[in-house]
N, C-alpha and C. Protein backbone atom coordinates (compact mmCIF):
# COMPACT_ATOMS: atom_id res chain seq x y z
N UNK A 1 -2.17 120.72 73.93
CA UNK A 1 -0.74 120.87 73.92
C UNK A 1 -0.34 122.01 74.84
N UNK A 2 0.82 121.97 75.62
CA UNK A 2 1.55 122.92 76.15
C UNK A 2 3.00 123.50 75.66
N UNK A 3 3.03 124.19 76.12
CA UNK A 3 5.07 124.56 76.13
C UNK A 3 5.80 123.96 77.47
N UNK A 4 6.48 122.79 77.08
CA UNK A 4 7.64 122.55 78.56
C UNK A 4 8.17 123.75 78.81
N UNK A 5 9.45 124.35 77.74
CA UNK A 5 9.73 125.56 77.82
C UNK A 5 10.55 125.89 77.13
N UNK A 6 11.48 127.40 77.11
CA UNK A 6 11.66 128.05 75.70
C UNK A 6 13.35 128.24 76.76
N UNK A 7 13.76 128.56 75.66
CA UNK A 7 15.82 128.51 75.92
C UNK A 7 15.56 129.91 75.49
N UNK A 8 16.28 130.88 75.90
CA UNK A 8 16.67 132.27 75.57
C UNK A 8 18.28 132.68 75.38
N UNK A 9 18.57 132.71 74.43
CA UNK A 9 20.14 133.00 74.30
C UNK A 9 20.86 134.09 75.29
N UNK A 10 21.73 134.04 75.73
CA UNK A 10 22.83 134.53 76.21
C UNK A 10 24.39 134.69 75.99
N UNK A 11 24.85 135.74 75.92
CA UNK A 11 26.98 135.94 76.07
C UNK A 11 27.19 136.23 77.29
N UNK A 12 26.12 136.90 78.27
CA UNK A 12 26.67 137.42 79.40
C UNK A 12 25.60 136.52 80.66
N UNK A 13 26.18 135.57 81.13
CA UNK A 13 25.20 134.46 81.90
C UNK A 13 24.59 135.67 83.13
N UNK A 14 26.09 136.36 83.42
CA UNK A 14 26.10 136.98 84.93
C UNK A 14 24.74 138.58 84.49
N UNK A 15 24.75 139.18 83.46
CA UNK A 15 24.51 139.50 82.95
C UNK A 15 22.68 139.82 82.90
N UNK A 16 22.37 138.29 82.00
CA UNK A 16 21.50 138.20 82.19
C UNK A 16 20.77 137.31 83.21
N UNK A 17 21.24 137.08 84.31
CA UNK A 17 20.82 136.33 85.71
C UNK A 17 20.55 137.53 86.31
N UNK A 18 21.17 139.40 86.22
CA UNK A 18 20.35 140.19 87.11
C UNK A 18 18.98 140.39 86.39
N UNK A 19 19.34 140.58 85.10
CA UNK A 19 17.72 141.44 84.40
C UNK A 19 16.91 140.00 84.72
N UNK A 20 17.13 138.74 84.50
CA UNK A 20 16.07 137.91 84.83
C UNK A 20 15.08 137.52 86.30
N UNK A 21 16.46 137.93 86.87
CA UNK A 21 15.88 138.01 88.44
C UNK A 21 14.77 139.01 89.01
N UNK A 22 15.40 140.23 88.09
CA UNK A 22 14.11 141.31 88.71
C UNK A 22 12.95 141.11 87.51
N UNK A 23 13.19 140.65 86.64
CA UNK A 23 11.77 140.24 85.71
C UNK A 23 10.78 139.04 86.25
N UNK A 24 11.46 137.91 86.45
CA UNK A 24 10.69 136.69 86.73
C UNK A 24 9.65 136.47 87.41
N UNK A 25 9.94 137.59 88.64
CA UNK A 25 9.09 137.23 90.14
C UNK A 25 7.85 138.24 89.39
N UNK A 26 7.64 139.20 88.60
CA UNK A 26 6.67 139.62 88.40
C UNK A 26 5.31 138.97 87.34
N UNK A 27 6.09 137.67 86.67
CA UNK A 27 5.34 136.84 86.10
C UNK A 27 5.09 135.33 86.55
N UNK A 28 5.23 135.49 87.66
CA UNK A 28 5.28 134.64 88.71
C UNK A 28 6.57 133.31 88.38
N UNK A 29 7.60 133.95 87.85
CA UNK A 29 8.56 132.77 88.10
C UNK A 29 9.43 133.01 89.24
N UNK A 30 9.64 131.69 89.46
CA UNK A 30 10.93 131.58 90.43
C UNK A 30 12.01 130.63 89.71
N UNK A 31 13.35 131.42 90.10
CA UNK A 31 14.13 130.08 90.04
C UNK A 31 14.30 128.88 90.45
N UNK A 32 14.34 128.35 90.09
CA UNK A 32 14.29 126.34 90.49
C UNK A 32 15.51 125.81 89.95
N UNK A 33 16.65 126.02 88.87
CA UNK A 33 17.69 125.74 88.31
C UNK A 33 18.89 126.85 87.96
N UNK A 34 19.68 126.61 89.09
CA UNK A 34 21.32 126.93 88.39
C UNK A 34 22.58 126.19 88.27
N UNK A 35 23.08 125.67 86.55
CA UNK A 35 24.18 125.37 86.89
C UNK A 35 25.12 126.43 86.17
N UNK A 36 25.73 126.92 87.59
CA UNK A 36 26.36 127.55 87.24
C UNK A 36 27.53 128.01 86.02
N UNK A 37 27.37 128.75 85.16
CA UNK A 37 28.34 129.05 84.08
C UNK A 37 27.84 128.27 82.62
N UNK A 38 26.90 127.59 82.90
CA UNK A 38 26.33 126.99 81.82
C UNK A 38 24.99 127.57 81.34
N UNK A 39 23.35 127.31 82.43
CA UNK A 39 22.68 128.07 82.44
C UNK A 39 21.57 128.21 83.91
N UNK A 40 20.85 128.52 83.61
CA UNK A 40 19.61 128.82 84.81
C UNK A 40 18.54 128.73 84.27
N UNK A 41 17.32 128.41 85.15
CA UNK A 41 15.86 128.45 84.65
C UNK A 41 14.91 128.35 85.39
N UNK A 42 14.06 129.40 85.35
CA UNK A 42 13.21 129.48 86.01
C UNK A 42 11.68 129.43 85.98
N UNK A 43 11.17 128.01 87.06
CA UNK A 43 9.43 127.94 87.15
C UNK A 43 8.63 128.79 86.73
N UNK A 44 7.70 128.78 85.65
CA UNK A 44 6.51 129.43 85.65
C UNK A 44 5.44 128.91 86.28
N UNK A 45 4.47 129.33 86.44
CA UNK A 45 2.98 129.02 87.35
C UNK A 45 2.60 127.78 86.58
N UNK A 46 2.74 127.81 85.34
CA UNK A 46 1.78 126.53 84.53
C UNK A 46 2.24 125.55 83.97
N UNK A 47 3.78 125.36 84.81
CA UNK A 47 4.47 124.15 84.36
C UNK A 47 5.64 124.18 83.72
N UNK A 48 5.97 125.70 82.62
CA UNK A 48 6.96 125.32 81.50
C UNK A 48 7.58 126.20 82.65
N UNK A 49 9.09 126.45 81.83
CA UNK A 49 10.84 126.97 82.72
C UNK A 49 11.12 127.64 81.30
N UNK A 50 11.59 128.81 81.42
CA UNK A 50 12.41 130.05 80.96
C UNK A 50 13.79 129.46 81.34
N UNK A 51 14.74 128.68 80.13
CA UNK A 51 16.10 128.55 80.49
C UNK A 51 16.97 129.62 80.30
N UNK A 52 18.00 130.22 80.61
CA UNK A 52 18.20 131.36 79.44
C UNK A 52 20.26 130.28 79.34
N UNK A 53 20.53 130.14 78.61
CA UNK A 53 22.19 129.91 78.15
C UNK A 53 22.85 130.29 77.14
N UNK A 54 24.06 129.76 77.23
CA UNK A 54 24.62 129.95 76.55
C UNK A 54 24.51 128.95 75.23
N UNK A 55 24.48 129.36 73.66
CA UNK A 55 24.39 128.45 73.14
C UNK A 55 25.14 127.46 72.87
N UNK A 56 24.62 126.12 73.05
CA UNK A 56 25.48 124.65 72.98
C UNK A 56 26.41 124.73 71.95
N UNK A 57 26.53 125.10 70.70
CA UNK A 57 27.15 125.08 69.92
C UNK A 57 28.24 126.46 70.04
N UNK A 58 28.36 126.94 70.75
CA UNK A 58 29.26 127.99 71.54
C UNK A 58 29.60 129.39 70.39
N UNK A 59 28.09 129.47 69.59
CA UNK A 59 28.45 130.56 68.83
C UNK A 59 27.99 131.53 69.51
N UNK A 60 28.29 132.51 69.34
CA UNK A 60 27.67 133.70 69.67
C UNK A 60 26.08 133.40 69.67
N UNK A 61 25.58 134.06 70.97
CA UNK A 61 23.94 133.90 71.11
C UNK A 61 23.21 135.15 70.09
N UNK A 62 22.28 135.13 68.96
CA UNK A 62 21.51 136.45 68.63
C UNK A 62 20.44 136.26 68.63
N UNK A 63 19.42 137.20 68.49
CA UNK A 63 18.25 137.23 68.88
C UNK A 63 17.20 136.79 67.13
N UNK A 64 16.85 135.92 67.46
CA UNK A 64 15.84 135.10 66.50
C UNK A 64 15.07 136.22 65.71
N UNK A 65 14.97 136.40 64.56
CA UNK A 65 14.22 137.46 63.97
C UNK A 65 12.67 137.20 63.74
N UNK A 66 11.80 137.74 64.75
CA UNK A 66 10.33 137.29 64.14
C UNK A 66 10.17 135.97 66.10
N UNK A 67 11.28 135.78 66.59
CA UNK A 67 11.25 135.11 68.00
C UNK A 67 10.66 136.02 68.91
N UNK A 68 9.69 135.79 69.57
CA UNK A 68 9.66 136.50 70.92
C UNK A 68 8.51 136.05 71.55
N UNK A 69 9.12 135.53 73.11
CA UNK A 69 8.02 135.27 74.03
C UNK A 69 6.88 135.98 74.35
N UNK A 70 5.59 135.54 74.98
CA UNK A 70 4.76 136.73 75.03
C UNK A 70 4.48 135.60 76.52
N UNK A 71 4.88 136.41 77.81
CA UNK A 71 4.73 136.41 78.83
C UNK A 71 3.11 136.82 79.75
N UNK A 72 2.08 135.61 79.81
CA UNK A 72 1.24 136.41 80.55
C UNK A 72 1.28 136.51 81.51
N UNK A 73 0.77 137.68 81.74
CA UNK A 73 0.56 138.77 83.53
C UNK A 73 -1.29 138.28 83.77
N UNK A 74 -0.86 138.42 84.95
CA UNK A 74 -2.49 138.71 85.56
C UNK A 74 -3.26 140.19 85.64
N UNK A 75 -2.93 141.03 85.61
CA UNK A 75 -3.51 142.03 85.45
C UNK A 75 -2.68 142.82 84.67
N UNK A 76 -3.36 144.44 84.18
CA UNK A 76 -2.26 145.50 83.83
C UNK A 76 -1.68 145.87 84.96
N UNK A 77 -1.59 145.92 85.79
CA UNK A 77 -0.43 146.00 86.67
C UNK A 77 0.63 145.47 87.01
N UNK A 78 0.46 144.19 86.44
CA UNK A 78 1.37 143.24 86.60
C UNK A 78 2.30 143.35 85.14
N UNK A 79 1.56 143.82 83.98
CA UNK A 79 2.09 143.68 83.06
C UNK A 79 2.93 144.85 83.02
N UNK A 80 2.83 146.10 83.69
CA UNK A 80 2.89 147.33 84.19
C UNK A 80 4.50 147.23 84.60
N UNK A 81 4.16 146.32 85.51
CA UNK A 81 5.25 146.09 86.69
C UNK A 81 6.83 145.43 85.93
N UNK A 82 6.32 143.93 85.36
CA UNK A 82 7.41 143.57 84.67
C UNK A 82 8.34 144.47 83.72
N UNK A 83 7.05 145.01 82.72
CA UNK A 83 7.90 146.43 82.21
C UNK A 83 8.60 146.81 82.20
N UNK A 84 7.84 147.57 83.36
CA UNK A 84 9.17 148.47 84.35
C UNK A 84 10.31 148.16 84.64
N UNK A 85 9.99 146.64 85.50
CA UNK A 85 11.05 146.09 85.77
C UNK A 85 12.39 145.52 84.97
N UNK A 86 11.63 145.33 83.65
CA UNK A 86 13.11 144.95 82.61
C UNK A 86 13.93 146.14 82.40
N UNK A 87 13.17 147.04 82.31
CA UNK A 87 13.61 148.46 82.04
C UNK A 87 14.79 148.79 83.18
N UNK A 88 14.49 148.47 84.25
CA UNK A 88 15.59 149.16 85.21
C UNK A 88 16.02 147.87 85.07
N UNK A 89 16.21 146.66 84.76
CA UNK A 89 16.91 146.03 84.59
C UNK A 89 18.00 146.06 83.71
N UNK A 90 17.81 146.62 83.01
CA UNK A 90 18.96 146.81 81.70
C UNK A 90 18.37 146.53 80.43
N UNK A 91 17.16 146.66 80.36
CA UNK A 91 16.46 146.06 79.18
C UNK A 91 15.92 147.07 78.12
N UNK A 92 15.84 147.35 76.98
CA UNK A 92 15.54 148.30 76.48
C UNK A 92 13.83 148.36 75.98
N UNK A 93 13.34 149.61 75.78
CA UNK A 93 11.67 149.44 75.77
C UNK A 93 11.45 149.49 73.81
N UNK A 94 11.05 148.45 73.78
CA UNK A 94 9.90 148.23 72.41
C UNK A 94 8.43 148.03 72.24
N UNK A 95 8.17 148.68 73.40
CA UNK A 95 6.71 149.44 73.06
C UNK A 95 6.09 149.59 74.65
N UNK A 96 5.90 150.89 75.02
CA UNK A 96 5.11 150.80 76.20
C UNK A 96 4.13 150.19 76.66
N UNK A 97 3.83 149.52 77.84
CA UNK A 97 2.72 148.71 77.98
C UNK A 97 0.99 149.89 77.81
N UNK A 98 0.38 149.18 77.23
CA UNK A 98 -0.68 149.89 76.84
C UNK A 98 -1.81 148.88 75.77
N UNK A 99 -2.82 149.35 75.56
CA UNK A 99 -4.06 148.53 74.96
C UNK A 99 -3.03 148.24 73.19
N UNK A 100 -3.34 147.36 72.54
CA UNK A 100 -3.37 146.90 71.31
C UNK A 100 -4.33 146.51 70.51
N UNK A 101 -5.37 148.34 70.16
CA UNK A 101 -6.74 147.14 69.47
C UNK A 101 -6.97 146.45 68.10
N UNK A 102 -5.42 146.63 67.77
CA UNK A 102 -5.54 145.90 66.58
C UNK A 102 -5.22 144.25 66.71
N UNK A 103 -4.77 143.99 67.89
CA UNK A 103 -4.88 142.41 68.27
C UNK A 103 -6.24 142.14 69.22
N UNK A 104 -7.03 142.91 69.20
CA UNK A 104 -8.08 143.00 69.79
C UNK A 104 -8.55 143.79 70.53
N UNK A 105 -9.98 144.19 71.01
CA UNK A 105 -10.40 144.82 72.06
C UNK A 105 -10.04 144.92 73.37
N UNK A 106 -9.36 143.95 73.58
CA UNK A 106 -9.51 143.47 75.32
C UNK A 106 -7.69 143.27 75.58
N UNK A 107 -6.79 143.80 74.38
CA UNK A 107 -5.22 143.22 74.35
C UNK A 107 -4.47 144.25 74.99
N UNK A 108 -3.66 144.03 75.72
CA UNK A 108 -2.62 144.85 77.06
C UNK A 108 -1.73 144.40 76.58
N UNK A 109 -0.54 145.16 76.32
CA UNK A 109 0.67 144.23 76.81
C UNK A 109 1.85 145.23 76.40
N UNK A 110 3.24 144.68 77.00
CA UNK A 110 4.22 145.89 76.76
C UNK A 110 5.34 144.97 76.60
N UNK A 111 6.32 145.42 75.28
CA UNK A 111 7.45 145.01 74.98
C UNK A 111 8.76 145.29 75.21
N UNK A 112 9.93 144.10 75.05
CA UNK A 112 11.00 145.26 75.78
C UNK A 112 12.41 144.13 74.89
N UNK A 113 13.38 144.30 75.39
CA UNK A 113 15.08 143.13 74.79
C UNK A 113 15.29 143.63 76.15
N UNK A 114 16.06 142.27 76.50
CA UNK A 114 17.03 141.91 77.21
C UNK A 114 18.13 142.28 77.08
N UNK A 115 19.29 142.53 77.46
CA UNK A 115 20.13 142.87 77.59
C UNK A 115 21.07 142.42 76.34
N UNK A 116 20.59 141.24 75.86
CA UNK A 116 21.30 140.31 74.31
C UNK A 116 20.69 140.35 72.98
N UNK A 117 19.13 141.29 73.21
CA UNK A 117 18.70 141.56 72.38
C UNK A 117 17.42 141.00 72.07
N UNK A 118 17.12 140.07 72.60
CA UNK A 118 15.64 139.25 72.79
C UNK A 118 14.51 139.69 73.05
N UNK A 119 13.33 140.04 71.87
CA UNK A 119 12.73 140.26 72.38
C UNK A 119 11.49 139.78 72.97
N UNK A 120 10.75 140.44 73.73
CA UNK A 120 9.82 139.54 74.70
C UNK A 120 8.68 140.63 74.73
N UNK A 121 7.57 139.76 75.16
CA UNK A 121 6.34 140.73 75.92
C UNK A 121 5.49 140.07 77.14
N UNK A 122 5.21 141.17 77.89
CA UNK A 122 4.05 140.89 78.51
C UNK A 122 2.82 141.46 78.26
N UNK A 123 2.45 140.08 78.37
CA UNK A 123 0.71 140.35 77.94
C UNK A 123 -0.72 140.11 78.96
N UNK A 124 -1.40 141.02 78.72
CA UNK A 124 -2.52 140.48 79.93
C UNK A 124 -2.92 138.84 79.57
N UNK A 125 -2.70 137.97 80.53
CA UNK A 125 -3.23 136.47 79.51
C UNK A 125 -4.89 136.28 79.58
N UNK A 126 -4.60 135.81 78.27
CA UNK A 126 -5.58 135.50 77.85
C UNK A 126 -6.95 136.30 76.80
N UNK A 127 -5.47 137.68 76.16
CA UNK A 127 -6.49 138.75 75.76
C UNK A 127 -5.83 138.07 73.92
N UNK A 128 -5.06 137.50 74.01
CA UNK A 128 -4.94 136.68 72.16
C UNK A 128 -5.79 135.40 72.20
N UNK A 129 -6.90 135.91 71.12
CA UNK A 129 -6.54 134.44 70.69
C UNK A 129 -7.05 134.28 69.16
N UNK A 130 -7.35 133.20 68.74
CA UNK A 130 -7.28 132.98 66.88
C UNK A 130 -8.10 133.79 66.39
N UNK A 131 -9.42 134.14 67.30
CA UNK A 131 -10.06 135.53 66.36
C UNK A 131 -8.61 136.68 65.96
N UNK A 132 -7.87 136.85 66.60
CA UNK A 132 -7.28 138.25 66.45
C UNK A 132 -5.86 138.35 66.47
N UNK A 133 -5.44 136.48 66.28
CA UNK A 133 -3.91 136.81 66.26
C UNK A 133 -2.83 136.57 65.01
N UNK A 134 -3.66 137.28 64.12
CA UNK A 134 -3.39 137.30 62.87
C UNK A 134 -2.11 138.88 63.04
């Protein structure tokens, strides 16, 4: 099984189209979809798309309690980089990127919200898996 891909709520499209722009390219997405005022989404390397909109049912977008993507990077630098990059994006930090050895020996990764409150991580890929993702 895969993920096609995951919808991320939004109120501010314009908003969150800058913080996504300087995040994406560091996890190797590109944009491939905008309709404008509705939503955008952008290619990952392995097939699935990061949509982010507004929600269809036109309530206010909030952030899923216990929701959050875990974005893999290719190296700590990369995971380093995105970071950073949400950060000067407008994104606020929920946990510096750094080792996690309680999800394992070998686990990197650094957390952050979006501008709407979402939160997300990047992770070195491929350092979770069912031994340790309890």
């Amino acid at each position: 099984m895969s993920i096609d891909y995951i919808m991320i709520g939004s109120n501010d499209l314009a908003r969150s189209r800058a913080f996504y722009d300087a995040v994406m390219p560091h996890l190797g997405g590109a944009l491939e979809h905008d309709y404008e005022g509705i939503t955008f989404g952008y290619a990952l390397a392995g097939g699935a798309t990061v949509w982010i909109a507004r929600p269809y049912d036109k309530s206010e977008a909030v952030p899923g309690n216990g929701s959050m993507p875990g974005f893999g990077c290719a190296s700590h630098a990369a995971v380093d980089a995105a970071h950073a990059a949400a950060l000067a994006a407008g994104g606020s930090n929920e946990g510096d990127p750094g080792p996690r050895p309680l999800y394992g020996p070998n686990f990197y990764g650094g957390y952050v919200r979006d501008p709407d409150g979402n939160k997300m991580s990047f992770v070195l890929a491929g350092t979770l898996t069912e031994d340790n993702a309890e």
